[in-house]
Protein backbone atom coordinates (compact mmCIF):
# COMPACT_ATOMS: atom_id res chain seq x y z
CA UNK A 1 66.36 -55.56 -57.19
CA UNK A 2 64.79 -52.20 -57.86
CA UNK A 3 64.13 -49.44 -55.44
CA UNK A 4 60.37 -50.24 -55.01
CA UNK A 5 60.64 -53.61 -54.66
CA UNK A 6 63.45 -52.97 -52.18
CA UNK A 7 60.96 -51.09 -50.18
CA UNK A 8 59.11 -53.67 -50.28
CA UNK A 9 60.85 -55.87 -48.64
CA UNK A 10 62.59 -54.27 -46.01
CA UNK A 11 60.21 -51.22 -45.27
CA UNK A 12 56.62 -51.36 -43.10
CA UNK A 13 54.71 -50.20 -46.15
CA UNK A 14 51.80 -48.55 -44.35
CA UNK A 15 51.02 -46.67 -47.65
CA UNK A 16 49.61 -47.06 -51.11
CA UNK A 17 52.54 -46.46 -52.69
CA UNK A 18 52.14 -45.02 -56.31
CA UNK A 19 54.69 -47.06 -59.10
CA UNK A 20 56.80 -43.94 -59.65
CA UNK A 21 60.55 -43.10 -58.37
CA UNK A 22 61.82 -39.81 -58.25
CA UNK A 23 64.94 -38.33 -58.72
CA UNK A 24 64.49 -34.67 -58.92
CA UNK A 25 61.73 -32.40 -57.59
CA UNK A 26 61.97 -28.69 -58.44
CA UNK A 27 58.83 -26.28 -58.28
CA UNK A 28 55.86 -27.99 -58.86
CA UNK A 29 57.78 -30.70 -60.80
CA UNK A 30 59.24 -33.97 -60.21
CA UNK A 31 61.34 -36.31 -62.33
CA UNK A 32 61.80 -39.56 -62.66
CA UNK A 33 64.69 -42.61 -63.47
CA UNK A 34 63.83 -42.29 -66.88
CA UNK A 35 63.93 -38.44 -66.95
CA UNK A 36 60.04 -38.13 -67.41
CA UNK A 37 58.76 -35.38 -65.47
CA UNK A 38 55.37 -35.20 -63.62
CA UNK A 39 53.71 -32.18 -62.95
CA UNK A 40 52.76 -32.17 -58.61
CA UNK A 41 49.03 -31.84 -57.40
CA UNK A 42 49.90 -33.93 -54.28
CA UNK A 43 52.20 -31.09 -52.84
CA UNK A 44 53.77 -33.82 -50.42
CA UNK A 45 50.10 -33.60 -48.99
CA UNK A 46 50.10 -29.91 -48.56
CA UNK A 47 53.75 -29.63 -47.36
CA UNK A 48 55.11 -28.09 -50.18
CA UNK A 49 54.30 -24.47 -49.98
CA UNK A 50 55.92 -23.05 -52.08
CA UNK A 51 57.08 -25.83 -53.92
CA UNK A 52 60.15 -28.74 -54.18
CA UNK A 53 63.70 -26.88 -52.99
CA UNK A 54 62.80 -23.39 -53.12
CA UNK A 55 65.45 -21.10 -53.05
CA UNK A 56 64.39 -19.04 -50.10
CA UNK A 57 63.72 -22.24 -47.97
CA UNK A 58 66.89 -24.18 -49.08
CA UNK A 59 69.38 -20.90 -48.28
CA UNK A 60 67.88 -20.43 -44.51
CA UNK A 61 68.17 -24.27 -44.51
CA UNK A 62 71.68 -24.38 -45.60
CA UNK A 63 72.97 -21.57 -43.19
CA UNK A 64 71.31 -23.02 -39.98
CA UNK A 65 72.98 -26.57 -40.97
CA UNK A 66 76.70 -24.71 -41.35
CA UNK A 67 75.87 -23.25 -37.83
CA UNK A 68 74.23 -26.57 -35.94
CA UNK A 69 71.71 -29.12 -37.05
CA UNK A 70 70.21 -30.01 -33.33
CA UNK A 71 71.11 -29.24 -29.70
CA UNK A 72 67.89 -29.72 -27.69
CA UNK A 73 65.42 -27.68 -26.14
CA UNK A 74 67.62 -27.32 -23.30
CA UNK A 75 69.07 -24.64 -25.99
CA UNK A 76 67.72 -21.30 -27.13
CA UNK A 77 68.49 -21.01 -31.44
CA UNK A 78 67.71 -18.05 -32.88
CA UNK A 79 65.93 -19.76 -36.30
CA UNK A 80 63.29 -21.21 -33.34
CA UNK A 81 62.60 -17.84 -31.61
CA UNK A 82 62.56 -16.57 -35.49
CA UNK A 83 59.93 -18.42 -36.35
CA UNK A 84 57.88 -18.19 -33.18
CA UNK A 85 57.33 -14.24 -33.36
CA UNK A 86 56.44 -14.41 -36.97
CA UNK A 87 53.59 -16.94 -35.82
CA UNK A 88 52.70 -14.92 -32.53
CA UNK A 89 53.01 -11.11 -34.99
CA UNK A 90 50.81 -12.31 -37.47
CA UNK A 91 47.89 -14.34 -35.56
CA UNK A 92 46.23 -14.06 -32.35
CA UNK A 93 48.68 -15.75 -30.40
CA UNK A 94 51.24 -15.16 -27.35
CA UNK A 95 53.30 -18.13 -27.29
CA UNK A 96 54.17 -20.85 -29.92
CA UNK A 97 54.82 -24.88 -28.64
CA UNK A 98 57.05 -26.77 -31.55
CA UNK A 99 56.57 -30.22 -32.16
CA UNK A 100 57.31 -32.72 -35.14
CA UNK A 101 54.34 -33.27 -37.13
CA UNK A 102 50.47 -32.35 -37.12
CA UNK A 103 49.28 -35.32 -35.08
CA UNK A 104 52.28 -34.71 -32.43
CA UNK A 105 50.57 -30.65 -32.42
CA UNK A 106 47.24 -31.96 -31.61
CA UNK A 107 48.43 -34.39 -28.97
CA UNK A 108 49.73 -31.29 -27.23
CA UNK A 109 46.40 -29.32 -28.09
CA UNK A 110 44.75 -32.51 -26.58
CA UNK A 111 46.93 -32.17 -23.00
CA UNK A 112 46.08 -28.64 -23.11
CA UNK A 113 42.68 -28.87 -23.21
CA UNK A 114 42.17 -31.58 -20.47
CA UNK A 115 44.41 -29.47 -18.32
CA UNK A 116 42.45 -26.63 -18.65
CA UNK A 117 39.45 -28.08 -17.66
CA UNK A 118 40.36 -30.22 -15.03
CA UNK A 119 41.79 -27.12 -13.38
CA UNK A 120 37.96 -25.90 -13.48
CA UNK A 121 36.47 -28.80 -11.99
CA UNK A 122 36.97 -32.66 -12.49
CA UNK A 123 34.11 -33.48 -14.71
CA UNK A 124 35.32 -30.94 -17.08
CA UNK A 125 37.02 -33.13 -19.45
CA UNK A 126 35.01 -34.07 -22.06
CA UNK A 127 35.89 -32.75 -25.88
CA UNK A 128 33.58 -32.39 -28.80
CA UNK A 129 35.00 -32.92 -32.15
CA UNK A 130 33.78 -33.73 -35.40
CA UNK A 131 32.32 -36.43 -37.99
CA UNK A 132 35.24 -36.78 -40.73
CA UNK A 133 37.19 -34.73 -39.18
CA UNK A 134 41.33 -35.92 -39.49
CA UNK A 135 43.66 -34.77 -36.55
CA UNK A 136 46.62 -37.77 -37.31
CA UNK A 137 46.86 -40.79 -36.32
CA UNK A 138 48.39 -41.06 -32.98
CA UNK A 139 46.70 -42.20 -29.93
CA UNK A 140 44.75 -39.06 -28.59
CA UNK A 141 44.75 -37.47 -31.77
CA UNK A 142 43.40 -40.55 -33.64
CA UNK A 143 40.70 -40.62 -31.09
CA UNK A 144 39.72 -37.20 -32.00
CA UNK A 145 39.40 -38.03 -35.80
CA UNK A 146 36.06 -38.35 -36.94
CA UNK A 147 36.22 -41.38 -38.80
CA UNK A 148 35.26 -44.84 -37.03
CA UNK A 149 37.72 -47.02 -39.35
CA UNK A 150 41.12 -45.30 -38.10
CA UNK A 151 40.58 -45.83 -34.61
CA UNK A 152 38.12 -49.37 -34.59
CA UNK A 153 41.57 -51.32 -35.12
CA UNK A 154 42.75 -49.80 -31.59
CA UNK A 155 40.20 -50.77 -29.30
CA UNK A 156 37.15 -48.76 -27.53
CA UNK A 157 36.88 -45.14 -28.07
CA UNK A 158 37.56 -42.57 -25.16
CA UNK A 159 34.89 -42.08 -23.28
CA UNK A 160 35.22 -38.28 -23.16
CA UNK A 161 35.55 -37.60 -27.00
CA UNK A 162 32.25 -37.38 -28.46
CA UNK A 163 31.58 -36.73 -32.55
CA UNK A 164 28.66 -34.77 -34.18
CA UNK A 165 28.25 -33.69 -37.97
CA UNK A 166 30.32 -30.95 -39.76
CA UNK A 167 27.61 -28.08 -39.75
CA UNK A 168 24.69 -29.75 -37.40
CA UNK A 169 24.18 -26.71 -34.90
CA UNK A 170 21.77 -28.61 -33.08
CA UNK A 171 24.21 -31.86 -32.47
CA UNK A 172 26.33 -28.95 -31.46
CA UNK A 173 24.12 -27.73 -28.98
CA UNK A 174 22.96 -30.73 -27.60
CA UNK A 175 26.61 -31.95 -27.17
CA UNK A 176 28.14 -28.99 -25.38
CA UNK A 177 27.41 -28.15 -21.46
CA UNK A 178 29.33 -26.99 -18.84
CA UNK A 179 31.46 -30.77 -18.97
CA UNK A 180 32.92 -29.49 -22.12
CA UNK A 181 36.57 -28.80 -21.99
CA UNK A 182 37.13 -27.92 -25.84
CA UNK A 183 35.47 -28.10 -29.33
CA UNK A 184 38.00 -29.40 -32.19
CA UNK A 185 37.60 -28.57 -35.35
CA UNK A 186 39.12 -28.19 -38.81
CA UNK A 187 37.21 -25.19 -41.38
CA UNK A 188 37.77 -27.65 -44.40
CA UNK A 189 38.15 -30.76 -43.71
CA UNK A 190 41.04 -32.32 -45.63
CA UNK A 191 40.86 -35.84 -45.17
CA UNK A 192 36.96 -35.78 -44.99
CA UNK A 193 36.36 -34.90 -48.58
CA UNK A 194 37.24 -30.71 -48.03
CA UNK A 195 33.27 -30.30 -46.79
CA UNK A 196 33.66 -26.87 -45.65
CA UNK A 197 32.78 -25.06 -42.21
CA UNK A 198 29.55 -23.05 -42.92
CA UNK A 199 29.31 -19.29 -40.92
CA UNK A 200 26.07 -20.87 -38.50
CA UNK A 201 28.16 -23.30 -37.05
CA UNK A 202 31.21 -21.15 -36.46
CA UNK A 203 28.68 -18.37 -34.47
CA UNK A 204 27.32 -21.36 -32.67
CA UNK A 205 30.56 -22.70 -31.79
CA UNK A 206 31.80 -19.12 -30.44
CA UNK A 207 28.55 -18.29 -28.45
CA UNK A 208 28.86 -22.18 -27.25
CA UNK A 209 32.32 -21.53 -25.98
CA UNK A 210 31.63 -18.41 -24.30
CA UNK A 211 28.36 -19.86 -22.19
CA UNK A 212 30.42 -22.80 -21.30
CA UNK A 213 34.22 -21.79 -21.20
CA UNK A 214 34.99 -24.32 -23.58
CA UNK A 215 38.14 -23.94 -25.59
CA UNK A 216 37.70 -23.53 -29.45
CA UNK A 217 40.70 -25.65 -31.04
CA UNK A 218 41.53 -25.32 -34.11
CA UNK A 219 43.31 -27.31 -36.48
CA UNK A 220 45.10 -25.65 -38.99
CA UNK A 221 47.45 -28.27 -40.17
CA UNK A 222 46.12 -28.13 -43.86
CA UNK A 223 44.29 -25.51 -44.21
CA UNK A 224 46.70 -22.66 -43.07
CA UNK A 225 49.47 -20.96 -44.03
CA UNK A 226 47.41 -19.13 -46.98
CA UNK A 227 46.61 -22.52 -48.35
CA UNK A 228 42.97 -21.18 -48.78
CA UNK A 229 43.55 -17.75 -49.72
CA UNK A 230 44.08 -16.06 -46.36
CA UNK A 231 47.02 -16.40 -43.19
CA UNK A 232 44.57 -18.65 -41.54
CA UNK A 233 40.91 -20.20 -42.76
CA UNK A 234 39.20 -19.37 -39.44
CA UNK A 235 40.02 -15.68 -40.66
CA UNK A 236 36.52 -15.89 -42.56
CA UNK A 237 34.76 -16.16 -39.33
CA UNK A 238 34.38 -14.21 -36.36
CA UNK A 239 35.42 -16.30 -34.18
CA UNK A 240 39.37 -16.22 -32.01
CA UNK A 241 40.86 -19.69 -31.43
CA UNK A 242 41.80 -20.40 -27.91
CA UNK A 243 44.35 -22.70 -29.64
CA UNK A 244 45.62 -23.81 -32.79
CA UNK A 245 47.80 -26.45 -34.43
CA UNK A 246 49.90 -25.93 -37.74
CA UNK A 247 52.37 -28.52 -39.52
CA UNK A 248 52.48 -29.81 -43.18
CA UNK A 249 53.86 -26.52 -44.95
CA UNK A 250 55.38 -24.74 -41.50
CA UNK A 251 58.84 -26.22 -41.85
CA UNK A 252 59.73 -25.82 -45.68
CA UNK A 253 59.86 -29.86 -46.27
CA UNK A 254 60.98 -30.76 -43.15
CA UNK A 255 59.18 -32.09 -39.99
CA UNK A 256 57.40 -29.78 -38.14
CA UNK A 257 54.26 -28.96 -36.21
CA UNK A 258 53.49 -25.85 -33.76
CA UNK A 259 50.54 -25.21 -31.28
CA UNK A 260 49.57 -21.67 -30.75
CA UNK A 261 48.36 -20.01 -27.57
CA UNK A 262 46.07 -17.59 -27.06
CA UNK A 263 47.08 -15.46 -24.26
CA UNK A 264 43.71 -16.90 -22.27
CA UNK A 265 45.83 -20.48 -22.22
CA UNK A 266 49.74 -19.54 -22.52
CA UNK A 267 50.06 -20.96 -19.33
CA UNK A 268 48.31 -23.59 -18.51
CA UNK A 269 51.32 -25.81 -19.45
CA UNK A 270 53.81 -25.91 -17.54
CA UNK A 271 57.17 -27.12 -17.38
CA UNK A 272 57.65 -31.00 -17.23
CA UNK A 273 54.05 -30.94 -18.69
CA UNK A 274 55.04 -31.62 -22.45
CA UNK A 275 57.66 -31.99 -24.23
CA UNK A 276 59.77 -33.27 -27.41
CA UNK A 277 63.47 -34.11 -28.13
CA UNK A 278 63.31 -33.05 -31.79
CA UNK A 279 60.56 -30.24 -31.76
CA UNK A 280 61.64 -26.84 -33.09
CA UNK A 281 64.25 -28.34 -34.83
CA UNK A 282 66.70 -25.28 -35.78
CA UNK A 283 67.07 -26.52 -39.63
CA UNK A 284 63.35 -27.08 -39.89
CA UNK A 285 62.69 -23.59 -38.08
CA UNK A 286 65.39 -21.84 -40.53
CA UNK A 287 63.44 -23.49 -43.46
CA UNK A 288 59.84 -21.95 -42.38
CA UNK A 289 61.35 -18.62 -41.41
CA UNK A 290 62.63 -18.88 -45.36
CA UNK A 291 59.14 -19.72 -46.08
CA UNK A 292 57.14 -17.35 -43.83
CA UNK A 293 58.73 -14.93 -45.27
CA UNK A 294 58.28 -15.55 -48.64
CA UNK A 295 54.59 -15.50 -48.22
CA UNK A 296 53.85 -12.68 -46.18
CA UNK A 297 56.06 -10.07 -48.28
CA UNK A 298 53.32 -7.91 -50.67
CA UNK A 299 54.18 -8.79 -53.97
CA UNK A 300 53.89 -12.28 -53.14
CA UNK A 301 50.66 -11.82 -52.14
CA UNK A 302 49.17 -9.88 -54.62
CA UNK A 303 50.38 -12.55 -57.41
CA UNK A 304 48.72 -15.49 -55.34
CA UNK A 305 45.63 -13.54 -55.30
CA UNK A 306 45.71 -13.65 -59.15
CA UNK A 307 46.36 -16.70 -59.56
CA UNK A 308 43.83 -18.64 -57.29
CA UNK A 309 41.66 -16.21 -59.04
CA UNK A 310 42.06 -18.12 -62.31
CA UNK A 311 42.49 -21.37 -60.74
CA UNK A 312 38.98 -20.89 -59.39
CA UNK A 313 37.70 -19.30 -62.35
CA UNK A 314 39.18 -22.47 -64.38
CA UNK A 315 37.69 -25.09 -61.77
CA UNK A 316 34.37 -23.59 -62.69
CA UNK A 317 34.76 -23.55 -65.88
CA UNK A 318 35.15 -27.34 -65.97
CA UNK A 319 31.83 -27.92 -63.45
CA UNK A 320 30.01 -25.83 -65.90
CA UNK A 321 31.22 -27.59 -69.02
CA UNK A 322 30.87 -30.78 -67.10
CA UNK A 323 28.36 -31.16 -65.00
CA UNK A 324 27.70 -34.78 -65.48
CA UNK A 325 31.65 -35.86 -64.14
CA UNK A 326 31.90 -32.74 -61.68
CA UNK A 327 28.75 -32.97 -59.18
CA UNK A 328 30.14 -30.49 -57.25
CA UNK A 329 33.27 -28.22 -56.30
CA UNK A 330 34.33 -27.56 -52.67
CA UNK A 331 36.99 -26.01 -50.83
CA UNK A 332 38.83 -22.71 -51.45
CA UNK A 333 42.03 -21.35 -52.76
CA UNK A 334 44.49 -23.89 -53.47
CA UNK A 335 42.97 -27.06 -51.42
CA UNK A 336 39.95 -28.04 -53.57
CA UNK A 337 38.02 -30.90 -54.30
CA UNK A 338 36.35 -32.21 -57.34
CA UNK A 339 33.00 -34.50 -56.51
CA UNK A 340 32.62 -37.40 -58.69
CA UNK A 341 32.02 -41.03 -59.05
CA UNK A 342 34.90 -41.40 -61.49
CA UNK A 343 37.48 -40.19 -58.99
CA UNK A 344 39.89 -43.39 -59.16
CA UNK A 345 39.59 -43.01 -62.73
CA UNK A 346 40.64 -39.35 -63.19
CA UNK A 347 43.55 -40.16 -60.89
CA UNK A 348 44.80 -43.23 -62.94
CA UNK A 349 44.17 -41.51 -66.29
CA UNK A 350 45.84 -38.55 -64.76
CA UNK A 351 49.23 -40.17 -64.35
CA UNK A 352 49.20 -42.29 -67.38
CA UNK A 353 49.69 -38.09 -68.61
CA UNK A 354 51.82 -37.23 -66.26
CA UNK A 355 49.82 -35.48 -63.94
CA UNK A 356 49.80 -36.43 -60.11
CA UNK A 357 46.47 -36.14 -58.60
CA UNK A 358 45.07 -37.45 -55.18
CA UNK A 359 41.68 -38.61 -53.97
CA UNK A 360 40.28 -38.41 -50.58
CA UNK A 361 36.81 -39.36 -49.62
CA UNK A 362 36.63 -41.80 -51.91
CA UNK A 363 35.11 -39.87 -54.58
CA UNK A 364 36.93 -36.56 -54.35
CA UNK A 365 39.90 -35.48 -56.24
CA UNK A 366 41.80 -33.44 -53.91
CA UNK A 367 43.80 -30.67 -55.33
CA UNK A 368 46.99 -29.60 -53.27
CA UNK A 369 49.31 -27.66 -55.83
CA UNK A 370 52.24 -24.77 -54.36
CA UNK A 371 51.11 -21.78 -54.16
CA UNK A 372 53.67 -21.30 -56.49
CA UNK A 373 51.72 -22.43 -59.45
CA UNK A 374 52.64 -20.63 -62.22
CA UNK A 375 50.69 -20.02 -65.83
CA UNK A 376 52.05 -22.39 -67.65
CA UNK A 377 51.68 -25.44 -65.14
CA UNK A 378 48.40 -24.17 -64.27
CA UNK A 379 47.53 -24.19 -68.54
CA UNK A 380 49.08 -28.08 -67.97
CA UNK A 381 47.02 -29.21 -65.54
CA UNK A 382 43.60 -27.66 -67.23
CA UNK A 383 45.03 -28.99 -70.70
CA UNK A 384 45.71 -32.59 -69.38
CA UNK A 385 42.24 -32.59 -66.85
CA UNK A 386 39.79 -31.27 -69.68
CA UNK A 387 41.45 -33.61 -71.97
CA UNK A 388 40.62 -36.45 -69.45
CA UNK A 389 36.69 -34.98 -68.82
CA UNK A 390 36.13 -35.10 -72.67
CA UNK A 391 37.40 -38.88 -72.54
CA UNK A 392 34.93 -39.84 -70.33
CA UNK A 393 32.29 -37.96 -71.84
CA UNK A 394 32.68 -39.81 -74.64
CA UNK A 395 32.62 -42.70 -73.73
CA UNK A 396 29.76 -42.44 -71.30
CA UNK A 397 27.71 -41.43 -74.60
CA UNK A 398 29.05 -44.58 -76.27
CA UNK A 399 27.33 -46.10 -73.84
């Protein structure tokens, strides 16, 4: 029996697996039983940051595992506290939570919040969050995700979670009073085919907050971590999270999510109030230390720069050329999406040369390379995606 029909049968397969099994991943390429490799647009959803086993990541990995793999939080390790002051020295935060994924973060963003506002008055619990929005799939954090199908399966929604459109200032307005605890958000939303945040509704949300001392919660979880160009993509706004969650890219590869506290909410949480066995795991801490500080030092970031430069300038090259397949471009940096009614297509066309590329929305092909992408893989992806373009404009003139 082969591996994937092994999984099969003895694994929960919650996912739509795609027919491929890997053997190697290095960089932004992975490699199969048969030695074909596959150049990576899925970036384990994000995760990969800077790519499969970098060398910065795996060395902090492999020194915190010769030291100790876990203890529990009822011990201090040094990769943990590492981590937490690069997140509190480069962001507006005092104190960093660890958990074990993005949906665990916003669980704990989720406590936080109804904490908070209980502690004002007992009617102020009710959160505003929005349309499409994606915050995992967990109980609480399920209920705060936008979309009707994930949590339908589960039973009635909570009463106190109530959804408006991406970018509808009025819904906005009409749905926040002095009841509101907290406003979730993400800037692009990743699952929700990357519609971006627009300026309005960011000003709206941060005089909305201030009339109503309602928290403004961020979710970072793909969008940070200069997956969009800067540290964090509420940095193109104005407005100063109360709290934020990160996870996907934070731990190098491995599992691991982190709220951040503003110093208006550091301590509304208390002990006994939260907690996780496996959160700020010391080898997943080491690996985003490695990682961290890969992408903050200068040269790093002047090279990224250049390159999402001429990914963008590429991207719009192809909606220019063709407009009738590409309706329309969205997102920023290295999480973009490609409108168009021949998403499934691209995808499967895509891998049949060895390119791996996602969809999300239905009709978006979601781009998620590391923001190690070199010249030569980014010349192989535009090589193999034009090629695929001209295919179907082809034969959409065939008729």
């Amino acid at each position: 029996m082969d591996l994937i029909k092994e999984d099969e049968t003895y694994v929960l397969n919650l996912y739509k697996r795609l027919p491929l099994v890997v053997k190697e991943a290095k960089g932004l390429w992975l490699t199969d039983e048969k030695g074909d490799r596959y150049l990576d647009f899925y970036g384990g959803i994000a995760v990969q940051t800077l790519g499969h086993n970098h060398p910065a990541v795996l060395q902090k990995m492999q020194r915190q595992m010769e030291a100790f793999m876990h203890l529990s939080n009822y011990f201090v390790a040094s990769s943990t506290v590492s981590l937490a002051k690069l997140l509190v020295s480069h962001s507006f935060a005092k104190k960093v939570f660890f958990a074990n994924s993005g949906t665990e973060a916003n669980e704990a963003m989720l406590k936080l919040a109804l904490k908070y506002g209980l502690r004002k008055s007992k009617e102020k619990k009710n959160l505003i969050a929005l349309e499409k929005g994606f915050h995992g799939r967990t109980f609480g954090a399920m209920h705060l995700t936008g979309t009707k199908g994930y949590r339908a399966p589960f039973g009635e929604d909570l009463p106190f979670i109530t959804h408006i459109p991406m970018n509808d200032v009025d819904a906005l307005r009409e749905a926040v009073d002095e009841n509101t605890c907290g406003i979730v958000f993400e800037v692009i939303q990743g699952e929700g085919g990357l519609v971006e945040m627009e300026e309005a509704f960011a000003l709206e949300v941060e005089r909305l907050s201030k009339k109503f001392q309602a928290l403004i919660l961020v979710d970072e979880v793909q969008t940070g971590l200069y997956r969009t160009g800067t540290f964090f993509a509420h940095e193109r706004f104005s407005l100063k999270p109360h709290a934020m969650t990160l996870a996907k890219g934070l731990g190098g590869g491995l599992p691991l999510g982190a709220l951040l506290l503003s110093e208006e909410v550091e301590e509304v949480l208390q002990k006994g109030d939260h907690g996780s066995t496996f959160g700020g795991n010391p080898v997943a801490c080491a690996g985003g230390v490695g990682m961290l500080e890969t992408l903050l030092a200068p040269s790093f970031q002047e090279g990224l720069e250049g390159s999402m430069k001429r990914f963008e300038e590429g991207i719009r090259g192809l909606k220019k050329t063709y407009p009738h397949i590409l309706t329309e471009v969205r997102g920023r940096g290295y999480m973009v999406g490609l409108v168009t009614e021949y998403a499934e297509e691209i995808k499967d066309r895509a891998f049949q040369k060895k390119l791996l590329l996602n969809v999300t929305g239905k009709n978006v092909v979601r781009l998620l390379p590391a923001l190690t992408l070199g010249k030569h893989e980014m010349d192989v992806f535009f090589r193999i995606l034009r090629d695929i373009l001209q295919e179907l404009t082809e034969e959409r003139r065939r008729g």
